[in-house]
C-alpha atoms as a PDB file:
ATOM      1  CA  UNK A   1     -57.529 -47.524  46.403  1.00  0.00           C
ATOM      2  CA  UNK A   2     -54.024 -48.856  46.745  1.00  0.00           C
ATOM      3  CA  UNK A   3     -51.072 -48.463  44.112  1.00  0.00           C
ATOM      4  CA  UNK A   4     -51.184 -52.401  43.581  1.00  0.00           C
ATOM      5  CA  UNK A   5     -54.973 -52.146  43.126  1.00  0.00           C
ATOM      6  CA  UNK A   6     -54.365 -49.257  40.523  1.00  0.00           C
ATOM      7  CA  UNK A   7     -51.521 -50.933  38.587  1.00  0.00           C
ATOM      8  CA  UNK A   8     -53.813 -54.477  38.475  1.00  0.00           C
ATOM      9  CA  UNK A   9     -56.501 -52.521  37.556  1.00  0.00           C
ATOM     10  CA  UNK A  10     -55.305 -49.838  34.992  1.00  0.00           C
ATOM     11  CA  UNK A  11     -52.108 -51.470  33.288  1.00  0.00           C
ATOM     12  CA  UNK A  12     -52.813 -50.735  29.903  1.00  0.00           C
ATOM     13  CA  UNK A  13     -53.569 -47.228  28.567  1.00  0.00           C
ATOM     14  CA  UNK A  14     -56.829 -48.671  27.234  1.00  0.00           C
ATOM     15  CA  UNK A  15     -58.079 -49.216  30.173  1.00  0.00           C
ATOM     16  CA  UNK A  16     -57.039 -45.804  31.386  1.00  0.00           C
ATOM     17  CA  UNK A  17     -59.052 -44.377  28.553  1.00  0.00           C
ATOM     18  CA  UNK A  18     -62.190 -46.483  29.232  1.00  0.00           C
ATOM     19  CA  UNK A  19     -62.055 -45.147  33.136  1.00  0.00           C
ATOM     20  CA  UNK A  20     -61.550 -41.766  31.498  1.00  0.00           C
ATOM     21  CA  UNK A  21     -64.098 -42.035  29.233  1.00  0.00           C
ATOM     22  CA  UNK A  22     -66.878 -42.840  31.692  1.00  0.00           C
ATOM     23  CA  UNK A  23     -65.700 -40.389  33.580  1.00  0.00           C
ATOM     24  CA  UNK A  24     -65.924 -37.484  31.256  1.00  0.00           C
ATOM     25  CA  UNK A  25     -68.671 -38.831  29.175  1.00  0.00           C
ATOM     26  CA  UNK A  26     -71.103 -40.456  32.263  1.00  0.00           C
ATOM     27  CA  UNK A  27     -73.611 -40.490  29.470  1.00  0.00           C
ATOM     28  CA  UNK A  28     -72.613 -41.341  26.843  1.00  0.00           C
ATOM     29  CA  UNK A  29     -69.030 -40.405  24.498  1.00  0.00           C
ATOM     30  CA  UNK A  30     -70.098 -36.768  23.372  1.00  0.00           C
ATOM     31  CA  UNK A  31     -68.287 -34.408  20.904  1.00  0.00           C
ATOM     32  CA  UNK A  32     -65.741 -31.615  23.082  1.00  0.00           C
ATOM     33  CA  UNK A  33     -66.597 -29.291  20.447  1.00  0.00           C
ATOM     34  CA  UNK A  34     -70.079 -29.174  19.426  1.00  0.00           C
ATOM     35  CA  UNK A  35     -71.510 -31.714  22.199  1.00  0.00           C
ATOM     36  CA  UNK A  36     -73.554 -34.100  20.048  1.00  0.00           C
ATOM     37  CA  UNK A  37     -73.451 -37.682  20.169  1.00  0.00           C
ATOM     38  CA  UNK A  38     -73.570 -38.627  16.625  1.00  0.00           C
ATOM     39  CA  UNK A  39     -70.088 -40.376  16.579  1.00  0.00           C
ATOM     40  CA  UNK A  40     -68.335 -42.761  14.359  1.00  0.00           C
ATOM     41  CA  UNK A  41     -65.121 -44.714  15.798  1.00  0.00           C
ATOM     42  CA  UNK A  42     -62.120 -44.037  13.453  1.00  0.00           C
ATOM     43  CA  UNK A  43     -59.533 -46.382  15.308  1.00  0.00           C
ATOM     44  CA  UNK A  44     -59.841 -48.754  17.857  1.00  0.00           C
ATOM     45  CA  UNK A  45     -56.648 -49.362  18.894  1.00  0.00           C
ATOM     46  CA  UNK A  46     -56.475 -45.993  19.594  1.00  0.00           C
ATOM     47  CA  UNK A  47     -60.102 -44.555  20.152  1.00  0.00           C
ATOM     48  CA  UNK A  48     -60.029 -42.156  17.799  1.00  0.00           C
ATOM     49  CA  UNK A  49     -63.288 -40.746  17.246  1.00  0.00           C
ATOM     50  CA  UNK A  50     -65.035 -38.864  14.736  1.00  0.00           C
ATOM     51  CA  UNK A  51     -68.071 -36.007  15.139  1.00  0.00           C
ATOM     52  CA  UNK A  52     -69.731 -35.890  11.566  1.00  0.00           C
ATOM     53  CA  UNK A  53     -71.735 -32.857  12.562  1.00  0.00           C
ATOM     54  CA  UNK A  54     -68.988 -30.201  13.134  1.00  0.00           C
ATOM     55  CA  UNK A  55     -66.270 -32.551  11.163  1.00  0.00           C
ATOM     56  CA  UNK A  56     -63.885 -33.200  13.975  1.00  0.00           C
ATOM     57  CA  UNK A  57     -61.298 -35.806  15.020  1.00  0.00           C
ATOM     58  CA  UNK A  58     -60.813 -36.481  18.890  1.00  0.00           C
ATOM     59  CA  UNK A  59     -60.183 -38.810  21.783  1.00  0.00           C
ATOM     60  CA  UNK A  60     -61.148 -39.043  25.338  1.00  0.00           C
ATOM     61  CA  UNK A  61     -58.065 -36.462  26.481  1.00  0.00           C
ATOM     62  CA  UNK A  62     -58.526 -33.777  23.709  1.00  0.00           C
ATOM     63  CA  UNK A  63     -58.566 -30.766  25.126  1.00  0.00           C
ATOM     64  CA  UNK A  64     -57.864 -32.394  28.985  1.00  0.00           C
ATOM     65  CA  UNK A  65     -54.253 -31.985  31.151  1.00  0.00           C
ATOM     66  CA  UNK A  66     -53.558 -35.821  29.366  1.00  0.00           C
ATOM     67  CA  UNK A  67     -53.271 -34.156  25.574  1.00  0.00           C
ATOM     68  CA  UNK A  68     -50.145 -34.705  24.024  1.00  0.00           C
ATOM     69  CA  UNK A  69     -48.547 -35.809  26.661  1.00  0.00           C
ATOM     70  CA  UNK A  70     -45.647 -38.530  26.099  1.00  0.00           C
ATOM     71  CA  UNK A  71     -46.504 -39.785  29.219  1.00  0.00           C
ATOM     72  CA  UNK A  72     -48.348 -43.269  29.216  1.00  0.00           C
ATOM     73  CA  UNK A  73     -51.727 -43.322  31.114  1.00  0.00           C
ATOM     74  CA  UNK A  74     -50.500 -45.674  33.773  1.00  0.00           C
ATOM     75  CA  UNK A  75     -47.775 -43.209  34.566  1.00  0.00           C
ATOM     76  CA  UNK A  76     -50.263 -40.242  34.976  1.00  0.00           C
ATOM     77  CA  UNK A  77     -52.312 -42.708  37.047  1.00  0.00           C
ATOM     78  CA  UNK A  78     -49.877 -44.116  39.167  1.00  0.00           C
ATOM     79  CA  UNK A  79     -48.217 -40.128  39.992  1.00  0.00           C
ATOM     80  CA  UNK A  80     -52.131 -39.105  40.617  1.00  0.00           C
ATOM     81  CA  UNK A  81     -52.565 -41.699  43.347  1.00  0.00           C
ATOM     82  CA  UNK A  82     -49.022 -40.731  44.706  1.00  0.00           C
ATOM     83  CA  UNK A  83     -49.824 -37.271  45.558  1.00  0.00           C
ATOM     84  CA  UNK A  84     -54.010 -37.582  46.355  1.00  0.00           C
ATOM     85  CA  UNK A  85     -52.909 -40.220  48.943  1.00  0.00           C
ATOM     86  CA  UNK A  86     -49.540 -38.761  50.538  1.00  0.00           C
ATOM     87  CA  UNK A  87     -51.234 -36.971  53.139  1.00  0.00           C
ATOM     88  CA  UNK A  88     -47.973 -34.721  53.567  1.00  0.00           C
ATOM     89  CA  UNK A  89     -48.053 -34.371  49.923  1.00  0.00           C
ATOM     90  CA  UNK A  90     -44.559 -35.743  47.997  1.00  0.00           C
ATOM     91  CA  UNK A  91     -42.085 -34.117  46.075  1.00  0.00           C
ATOM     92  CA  UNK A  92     -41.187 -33.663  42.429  1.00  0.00           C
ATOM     93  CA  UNK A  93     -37.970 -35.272  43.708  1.00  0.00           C
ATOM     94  CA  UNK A  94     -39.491 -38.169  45.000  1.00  0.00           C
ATOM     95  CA  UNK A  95     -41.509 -38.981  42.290  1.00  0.00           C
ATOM     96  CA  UNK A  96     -38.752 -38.750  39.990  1.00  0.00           C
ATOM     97  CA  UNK A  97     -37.472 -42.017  41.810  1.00  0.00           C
ATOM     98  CA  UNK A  98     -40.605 -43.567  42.511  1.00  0.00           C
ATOM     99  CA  UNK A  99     -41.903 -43.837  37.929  1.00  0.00           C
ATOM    100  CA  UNK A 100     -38.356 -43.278  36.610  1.00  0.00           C
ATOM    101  CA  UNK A 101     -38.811 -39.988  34.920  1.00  0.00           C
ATOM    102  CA  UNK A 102     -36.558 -36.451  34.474  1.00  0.00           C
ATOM    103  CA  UNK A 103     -37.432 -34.158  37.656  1.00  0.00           C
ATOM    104  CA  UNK A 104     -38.586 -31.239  34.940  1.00  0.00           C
ATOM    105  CA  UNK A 105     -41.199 -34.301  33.816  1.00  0.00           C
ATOM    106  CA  UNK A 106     -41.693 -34.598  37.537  1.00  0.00           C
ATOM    107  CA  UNK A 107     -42.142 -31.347  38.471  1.00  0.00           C
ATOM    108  CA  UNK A 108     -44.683 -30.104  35.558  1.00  0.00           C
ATOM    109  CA  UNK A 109     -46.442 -33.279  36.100  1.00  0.00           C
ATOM    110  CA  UNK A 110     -47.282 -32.497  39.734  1.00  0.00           C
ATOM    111  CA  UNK A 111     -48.314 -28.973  39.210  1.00  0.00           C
ATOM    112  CA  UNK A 112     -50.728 -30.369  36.351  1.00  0.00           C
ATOM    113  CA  UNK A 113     -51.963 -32.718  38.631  1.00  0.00           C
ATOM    114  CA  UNK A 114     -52.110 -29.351  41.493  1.00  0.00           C
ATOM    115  CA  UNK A 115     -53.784 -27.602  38.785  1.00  0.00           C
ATOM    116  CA  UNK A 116     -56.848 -30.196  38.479  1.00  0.00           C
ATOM    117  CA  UNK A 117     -57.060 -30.107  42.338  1.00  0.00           C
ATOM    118  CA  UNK A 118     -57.758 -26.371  42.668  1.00  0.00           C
ATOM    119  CA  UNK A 119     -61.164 -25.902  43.833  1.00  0.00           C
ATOM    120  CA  UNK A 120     -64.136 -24.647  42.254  1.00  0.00           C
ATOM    121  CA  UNK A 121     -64.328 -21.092  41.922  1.00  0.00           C
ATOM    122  CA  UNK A 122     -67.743 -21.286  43.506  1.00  0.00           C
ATOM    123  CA  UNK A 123     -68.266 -22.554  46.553  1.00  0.00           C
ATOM    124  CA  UNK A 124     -70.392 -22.095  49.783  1.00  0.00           C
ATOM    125  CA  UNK A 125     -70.099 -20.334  52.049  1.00  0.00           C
ATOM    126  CA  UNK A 126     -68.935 -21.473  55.705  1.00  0.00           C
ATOM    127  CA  UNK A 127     -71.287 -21.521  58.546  1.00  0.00           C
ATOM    128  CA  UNK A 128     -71.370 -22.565  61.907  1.00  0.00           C
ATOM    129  CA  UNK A 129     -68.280 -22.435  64.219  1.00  0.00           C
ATOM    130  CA  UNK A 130     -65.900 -21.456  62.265  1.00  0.00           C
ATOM    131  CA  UNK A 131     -61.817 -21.124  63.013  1.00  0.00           C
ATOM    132  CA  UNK A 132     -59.792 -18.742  61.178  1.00  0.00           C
ATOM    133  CA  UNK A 133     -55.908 -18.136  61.884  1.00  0.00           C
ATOM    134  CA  UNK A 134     -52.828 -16.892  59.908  1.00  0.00           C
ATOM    135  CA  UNK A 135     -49.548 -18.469  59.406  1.00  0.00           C
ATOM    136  CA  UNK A 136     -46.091 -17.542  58.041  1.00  0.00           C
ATOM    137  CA  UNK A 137     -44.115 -19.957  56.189  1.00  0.00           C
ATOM    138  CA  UNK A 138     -40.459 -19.424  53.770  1.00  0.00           C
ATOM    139  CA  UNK A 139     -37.206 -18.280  55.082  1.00  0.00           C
ATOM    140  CA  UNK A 140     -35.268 -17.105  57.992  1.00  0.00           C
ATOM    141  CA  UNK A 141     -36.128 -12.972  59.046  1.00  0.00           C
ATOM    142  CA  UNK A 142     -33.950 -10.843  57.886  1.00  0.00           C
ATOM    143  CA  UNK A 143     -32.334  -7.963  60.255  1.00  0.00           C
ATOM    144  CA  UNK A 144     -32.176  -7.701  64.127  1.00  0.00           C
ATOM    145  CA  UNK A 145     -35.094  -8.520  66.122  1.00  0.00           C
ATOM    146  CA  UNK A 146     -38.660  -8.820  65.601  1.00  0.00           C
ATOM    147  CA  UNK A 147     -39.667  -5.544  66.063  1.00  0.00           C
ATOM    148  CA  UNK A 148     -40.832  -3.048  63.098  1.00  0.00           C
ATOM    149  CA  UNK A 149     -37.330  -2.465  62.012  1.00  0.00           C
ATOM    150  CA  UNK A 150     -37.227  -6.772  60.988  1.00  0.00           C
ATOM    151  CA  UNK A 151     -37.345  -7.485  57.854  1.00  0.00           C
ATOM    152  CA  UNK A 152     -39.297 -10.719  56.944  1.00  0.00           C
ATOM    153  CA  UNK A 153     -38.520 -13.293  54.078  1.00  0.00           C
ATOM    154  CA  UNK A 154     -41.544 -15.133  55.036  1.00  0.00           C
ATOM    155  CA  UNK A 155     -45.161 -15.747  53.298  1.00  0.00           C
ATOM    156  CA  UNK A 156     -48.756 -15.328  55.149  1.00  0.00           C
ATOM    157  CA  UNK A 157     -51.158 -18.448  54.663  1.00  0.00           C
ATOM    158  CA  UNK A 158     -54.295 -17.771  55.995  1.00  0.00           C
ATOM    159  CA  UNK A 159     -56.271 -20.593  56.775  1.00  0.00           C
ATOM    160  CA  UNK A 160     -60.039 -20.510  57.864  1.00  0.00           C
ATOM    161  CA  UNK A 161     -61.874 -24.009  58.519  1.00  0.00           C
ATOM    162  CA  UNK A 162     -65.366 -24.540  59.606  1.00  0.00           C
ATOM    163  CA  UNK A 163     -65.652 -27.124  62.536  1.00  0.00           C
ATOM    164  CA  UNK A 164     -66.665 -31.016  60.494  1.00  0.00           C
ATOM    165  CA  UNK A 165     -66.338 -28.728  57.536  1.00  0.00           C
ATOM    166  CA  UNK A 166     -64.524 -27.741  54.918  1.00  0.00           C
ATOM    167  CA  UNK A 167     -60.413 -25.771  55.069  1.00  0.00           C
ATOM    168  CA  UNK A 168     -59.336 -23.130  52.796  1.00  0.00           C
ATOM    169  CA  UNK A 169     -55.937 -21.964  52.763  1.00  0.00           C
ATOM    170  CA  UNK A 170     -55.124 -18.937  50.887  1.00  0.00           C
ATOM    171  CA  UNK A 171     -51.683 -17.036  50.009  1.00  0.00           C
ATOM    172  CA  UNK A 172     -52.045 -13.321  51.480  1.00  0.00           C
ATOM    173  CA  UNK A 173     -50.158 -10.239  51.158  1.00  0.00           C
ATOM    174  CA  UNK A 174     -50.317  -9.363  54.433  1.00  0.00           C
ATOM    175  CA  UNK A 175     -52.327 -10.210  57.728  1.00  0.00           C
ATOM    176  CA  UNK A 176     -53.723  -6.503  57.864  1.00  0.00           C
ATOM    177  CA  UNK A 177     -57.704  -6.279  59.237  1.00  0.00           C
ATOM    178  CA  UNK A 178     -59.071  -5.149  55.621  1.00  0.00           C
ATOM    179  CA  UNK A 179     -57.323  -8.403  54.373  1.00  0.00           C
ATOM    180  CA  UNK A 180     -58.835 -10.613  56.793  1.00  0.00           C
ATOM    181  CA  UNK A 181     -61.972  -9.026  56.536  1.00  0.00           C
ATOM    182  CA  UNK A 182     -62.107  -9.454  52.744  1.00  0.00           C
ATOM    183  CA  UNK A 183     -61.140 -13.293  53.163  1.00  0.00           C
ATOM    184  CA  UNK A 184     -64.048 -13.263  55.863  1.00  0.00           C
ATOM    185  CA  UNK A 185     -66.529 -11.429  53.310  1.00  0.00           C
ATOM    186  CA  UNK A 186     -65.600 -14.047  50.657  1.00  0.00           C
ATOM    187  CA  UNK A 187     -66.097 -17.047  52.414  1.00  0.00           C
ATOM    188  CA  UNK A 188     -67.609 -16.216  55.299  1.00  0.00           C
ATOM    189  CA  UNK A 189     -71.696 -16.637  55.550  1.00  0.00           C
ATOM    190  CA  UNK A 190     -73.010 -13.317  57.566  1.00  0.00           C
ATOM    191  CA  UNK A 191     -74.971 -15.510  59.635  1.00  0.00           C
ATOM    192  CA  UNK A 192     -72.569 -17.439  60.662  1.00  0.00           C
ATOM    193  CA  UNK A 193     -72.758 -18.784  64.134  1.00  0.00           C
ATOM    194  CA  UNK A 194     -69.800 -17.604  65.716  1.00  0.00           C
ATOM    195  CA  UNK A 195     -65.754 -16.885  64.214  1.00  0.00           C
ATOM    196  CA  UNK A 196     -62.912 -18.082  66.332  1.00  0.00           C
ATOM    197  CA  UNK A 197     -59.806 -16.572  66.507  1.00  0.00           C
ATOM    198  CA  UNK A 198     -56.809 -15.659  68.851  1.00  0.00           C
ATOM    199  CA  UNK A 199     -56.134 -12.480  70.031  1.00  0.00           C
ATOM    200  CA  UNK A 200     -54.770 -10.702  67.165  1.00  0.00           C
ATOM    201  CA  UNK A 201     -55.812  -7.490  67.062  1.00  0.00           C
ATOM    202  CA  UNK A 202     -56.462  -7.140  63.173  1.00  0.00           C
ATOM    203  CA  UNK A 203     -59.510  -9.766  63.850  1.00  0.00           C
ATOM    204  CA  UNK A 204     -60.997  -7.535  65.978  1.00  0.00           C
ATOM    205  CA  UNK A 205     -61.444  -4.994  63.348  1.00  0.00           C
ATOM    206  CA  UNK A 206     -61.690  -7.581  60.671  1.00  0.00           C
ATOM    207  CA  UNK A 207     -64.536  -9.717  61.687  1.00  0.00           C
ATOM    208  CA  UNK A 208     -67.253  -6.771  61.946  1.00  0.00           C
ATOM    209  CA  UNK A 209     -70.752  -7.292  63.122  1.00  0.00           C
ATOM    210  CA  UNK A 210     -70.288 -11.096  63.473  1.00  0.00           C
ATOM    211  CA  UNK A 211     -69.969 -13.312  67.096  1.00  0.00           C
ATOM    212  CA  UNK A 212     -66.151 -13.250  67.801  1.00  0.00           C
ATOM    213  CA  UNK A 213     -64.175 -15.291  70.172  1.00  0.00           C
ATOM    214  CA  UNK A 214     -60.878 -15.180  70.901  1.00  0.00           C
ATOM    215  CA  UNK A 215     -58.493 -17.285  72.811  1.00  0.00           C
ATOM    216  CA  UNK A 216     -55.118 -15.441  74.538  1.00  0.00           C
ATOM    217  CA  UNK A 217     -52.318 -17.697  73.372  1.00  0.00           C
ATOM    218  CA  UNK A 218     -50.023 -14.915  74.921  1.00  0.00           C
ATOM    219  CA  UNK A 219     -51.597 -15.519  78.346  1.00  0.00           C
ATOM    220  CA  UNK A 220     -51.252 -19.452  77.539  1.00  0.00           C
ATOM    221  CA  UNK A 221     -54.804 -19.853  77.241  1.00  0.00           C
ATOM    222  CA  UNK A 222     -55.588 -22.245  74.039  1.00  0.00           C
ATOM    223  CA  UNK A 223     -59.166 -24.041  75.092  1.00  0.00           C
ATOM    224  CA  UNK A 224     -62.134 -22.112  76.879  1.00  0.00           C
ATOM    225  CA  UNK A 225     -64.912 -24.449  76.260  1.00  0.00           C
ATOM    226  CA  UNK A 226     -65.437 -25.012  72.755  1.00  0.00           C
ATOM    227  CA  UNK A 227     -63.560 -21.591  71.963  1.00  0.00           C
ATOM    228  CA  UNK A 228     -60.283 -22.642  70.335  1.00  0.00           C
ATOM    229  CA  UNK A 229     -58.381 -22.540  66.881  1.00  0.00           C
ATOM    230  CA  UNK A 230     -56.803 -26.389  67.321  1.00  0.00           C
ATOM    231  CA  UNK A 231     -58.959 -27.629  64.172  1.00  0.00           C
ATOM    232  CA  UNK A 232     -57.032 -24.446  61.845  1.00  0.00           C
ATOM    233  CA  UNK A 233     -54.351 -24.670  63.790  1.00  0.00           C
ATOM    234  CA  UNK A 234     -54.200 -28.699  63.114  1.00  0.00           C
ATOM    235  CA  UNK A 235     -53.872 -27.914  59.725  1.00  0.00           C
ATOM    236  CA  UNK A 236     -51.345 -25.691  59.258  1.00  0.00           C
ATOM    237  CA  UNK A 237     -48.940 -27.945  61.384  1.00  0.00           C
ATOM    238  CA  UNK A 238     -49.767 -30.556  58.258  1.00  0.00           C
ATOM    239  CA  UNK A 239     -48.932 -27.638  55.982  1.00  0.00           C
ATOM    240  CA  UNK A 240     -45.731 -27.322  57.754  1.00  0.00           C
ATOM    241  CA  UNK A 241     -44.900 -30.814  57.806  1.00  0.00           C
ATOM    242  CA  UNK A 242     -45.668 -31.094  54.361  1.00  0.00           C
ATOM    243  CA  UNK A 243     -43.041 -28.384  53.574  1.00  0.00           C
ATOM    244  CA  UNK A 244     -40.135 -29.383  55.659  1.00  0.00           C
ATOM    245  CA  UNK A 245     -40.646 -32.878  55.150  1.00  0.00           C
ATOM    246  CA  UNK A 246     -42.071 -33.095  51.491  1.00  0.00           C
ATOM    247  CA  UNK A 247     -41.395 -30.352  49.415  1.00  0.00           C
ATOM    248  CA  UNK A 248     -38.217 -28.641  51.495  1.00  0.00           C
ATOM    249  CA  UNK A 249     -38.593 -25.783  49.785  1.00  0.00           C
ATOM    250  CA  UNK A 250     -41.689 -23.628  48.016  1.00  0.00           C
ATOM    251  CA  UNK A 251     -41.217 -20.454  46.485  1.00  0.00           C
ATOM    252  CA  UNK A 252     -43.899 -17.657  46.730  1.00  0.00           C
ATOM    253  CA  UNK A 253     -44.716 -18.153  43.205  1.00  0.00           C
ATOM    254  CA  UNK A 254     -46.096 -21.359  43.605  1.00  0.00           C
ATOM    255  CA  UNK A 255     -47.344 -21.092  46.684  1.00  0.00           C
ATOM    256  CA  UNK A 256     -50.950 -21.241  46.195  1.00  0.00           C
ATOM    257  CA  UNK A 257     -50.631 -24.427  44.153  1.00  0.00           C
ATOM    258  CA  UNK A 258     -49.632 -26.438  46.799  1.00  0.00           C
ATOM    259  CA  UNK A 259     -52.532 -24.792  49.170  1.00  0.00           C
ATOM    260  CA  UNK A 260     -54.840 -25.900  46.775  1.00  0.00           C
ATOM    261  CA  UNK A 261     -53.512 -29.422  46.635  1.00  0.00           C
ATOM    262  CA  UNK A 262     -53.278 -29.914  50.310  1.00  0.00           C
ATOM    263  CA  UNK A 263     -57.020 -28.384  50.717  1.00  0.00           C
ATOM    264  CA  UNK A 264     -58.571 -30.622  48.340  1.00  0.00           C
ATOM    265  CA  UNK A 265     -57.029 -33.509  49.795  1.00  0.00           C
ATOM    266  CA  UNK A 266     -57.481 -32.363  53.329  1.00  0.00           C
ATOM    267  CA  UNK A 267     -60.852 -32.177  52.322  1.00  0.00           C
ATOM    268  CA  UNK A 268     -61.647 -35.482  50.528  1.00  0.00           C
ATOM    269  CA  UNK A 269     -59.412 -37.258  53.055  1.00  0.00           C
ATOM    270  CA  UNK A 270     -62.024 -39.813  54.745  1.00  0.00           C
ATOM    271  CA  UNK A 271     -64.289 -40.093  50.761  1.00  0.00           C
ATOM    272  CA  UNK A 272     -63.360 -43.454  49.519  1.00  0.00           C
ATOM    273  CA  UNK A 273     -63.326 -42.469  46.105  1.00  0.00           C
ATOM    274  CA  UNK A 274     -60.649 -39.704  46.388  1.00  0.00           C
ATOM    275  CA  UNK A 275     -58.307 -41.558  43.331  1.00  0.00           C
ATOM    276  CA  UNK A 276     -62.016 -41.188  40.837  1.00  0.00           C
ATOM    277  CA  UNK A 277     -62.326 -37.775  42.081  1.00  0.00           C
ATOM    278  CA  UNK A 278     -59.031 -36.690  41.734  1.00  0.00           C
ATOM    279  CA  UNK A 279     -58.839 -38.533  37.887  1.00  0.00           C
ATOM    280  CA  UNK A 280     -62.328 -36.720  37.119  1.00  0.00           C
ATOM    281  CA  UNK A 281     -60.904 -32.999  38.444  1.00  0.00           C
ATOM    282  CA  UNK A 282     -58.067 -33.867  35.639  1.00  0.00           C
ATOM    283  CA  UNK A 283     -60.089 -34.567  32.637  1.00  0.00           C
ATOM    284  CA  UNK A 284     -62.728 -31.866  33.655  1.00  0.00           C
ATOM    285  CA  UNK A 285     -59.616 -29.212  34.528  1.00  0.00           C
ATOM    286  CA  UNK A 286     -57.726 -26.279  32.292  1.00  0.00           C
ATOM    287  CA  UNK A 287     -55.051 -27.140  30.136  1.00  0.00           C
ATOM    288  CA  UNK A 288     -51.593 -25.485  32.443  1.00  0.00           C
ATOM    289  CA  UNK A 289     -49.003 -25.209  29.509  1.00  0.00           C
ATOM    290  CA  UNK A 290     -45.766 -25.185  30.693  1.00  0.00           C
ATOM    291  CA  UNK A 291     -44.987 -21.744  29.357  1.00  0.00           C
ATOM    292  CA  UNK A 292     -48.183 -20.828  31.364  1.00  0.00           C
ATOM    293  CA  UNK A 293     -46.297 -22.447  34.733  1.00  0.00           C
ATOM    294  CA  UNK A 294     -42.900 -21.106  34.254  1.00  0.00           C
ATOM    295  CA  UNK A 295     -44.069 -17.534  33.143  1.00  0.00           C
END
C-alpha cells in the first residue's frame, strides 16, 4: 500500500476507527473489559460505546498505543506506513518534517510504533540451515590498538537467520561461547540441520552437539558450497545502513527497539499486507508510556 493509497483511503479518523475496529474486533465489536458483546452505541460521531454487563464506557483504542493520544488517526497512519515501508527504517528527525509535528512527538511516536513491532514472545524455533554471526555497532574504540588492553565503546548484535526463513537480531552483552550458546538454546531447534558460522572460536564451544560449519574469513574464504554466512551477514549490512543513514545515532538503551523494528519488517518484507499487519500489532500491543520509555 502506497502513502497516496493510505491518505485516499483513511482521511478521516472515522474511517481509521472502522479499519481499527475490524481489526481488533474480526468478529464482532466486543467489550476490552469483560469480552461480551452486548453493546449499546453511546455516540456516533465519536463511537463511543457502552458494555451494560460490567457498566463500562469505551472506544475502539481504549486500552491500545492510540488512547489519548492528541494525535489524529491519519497522522498515526500515515507515520505507521513511513517506518513499515522504509526498508532502512527513518528517523524521528525525518518524520518530524515529513507530518509537521515536535521531534519529542516524533520520537515517542516511533518507539510506540517499535513497540507494536516487537515480536511475539513465542515463537518457533529455527530449523534447517541456519546462519548465525555477531556484529558490533556504536562508537569509535577507545585506547591504542585492538588488542586486550582496547577499550571498546561499541554494542554486540547478534543476528541468527534461517536460510528462506525468519532473522532475529538480539542486543548481547558480550559475544562469549555461553552467550551464544544460550541464544542458540533459545532459538535454536536441536535437530536442526546444520549451524553456519565463521571461524570464531566461541562458536565452536557454543554450538555443542549440533552440525557446525564454518567458513575462514581470515584465510579469505567466504563461500564453500552452500557453507556461508552472506544471508546474516546481508542483514546486518541493512542494519548498518539503517544506522548511518537513518537513525545516525542509537544509544544502547534503545537498542533493541530498533532490532525489533528492522526484524519484523525484514521479515514481512515481500507480505502484501505489511501496513494491516503492522496497524493490527498496534491495537493488539502494550500501552509504552512515555515515563515507561524515558525511564
Amino acid at each position: 500500500m502506497t502513502i497516496i493509497e493510505v491518505n485516499n483511503l483513511f482521511d478521516t479518523d472515522t474511517k481509521c476507527r472502522e479499519l481499527l475496529a475490524r481489526l481488533r474486533w474480526p468478529s464482532g465489536h466486543e467489550c476490552p473489559r469483560c469480552h461480551t458483546q452486548d453493546l449499546v452505541p453511546l455516540n456516533t460521531a465519536k463511537e463511543l460505546i457502552y458494555c451494560k454487563a460490567c457498566d463500562y464506557q469505551f472506544t475502539v483504542t481504549a486500552g491500545t498505543i492510540f488512547h489519548d493520544s492528541h494525535l489524529p488517526l491519519t497522522t498515526w497512519f500515515t507515520v505507521a506506513l513511513l517506518l513499515c515501508e522504509a526498508r532502512k527504517g527513518m528517523s524521528a528527525n525525518q518524520i518530524k518534517r515529513t507530518v509537521g509535528v515536535s521531534y519529542k512527538t516524533a520520537w515517542y511516536l516511533c518507539h510506540r510504533i517499535r513497540h507494536a513491532m516487537k515480536e511475539a514472545s513465542e515463537r518457533p524455533m529455527l530449523d534447517g540451515t541456519v546462519e548465525m554471526d555477531e556484529t558490533y555497532v556504536g562508537g569509535h574504540n577507545r585506547g591504542a590498538g585492538r588488542g586486550l588492553g582496547a577499550r571498546t565503546n561499541k554494542e554486540v548484535v547478534i543476528g541468527i537467520r534461517q536460510r528462506d526463513g525468519d532473522l532475529r537480531f538480539f542486543h548481547a552483552e558480550d559475544a562469549k561461547s555461553g552467550t551464544l550458546a544460550r541464544y542458540i538454546r533459545e532459538n535454536i531447534s536441536t535437530d536442526v540441520d546444520v549451524i553456519v558460522t565463521d571461524s570464531f572460536p566461541a562458536y565452536k564451544y557454543a554450538v555443542g552437539r549440533a552440525k557446525h560449519e564454518t567458513v575462514d574469513h581470515r584465510a579469505k574464504e567466504y563461500v564453500r558450497g552452500d557453507i556461508y554466512t552472506n544471508t546474516v551477514e546481508s542483514a546486518f549490512s541493512l542494519l548498518k545502513r539503517g544506522i548511518m543513514g537513518s537513525w545516525h545515532k542509537v544509544s544502547a538503551k534503545h537498542l533493541p527497539a530498533y532490532l525489533d523494528e528492522m526484524t519484523f519488517r525484514f521479515n514481512r518484507r515481500k507480505r502484501s499486507d505489511l501496513f494491516l499487519d503492522t496497524l493490527r500489532h498496534m491495537i493488539t500491543a502494550p500501552t509504552l508510556t512515555f515515563e515507561k520509555l524515558t525511564a
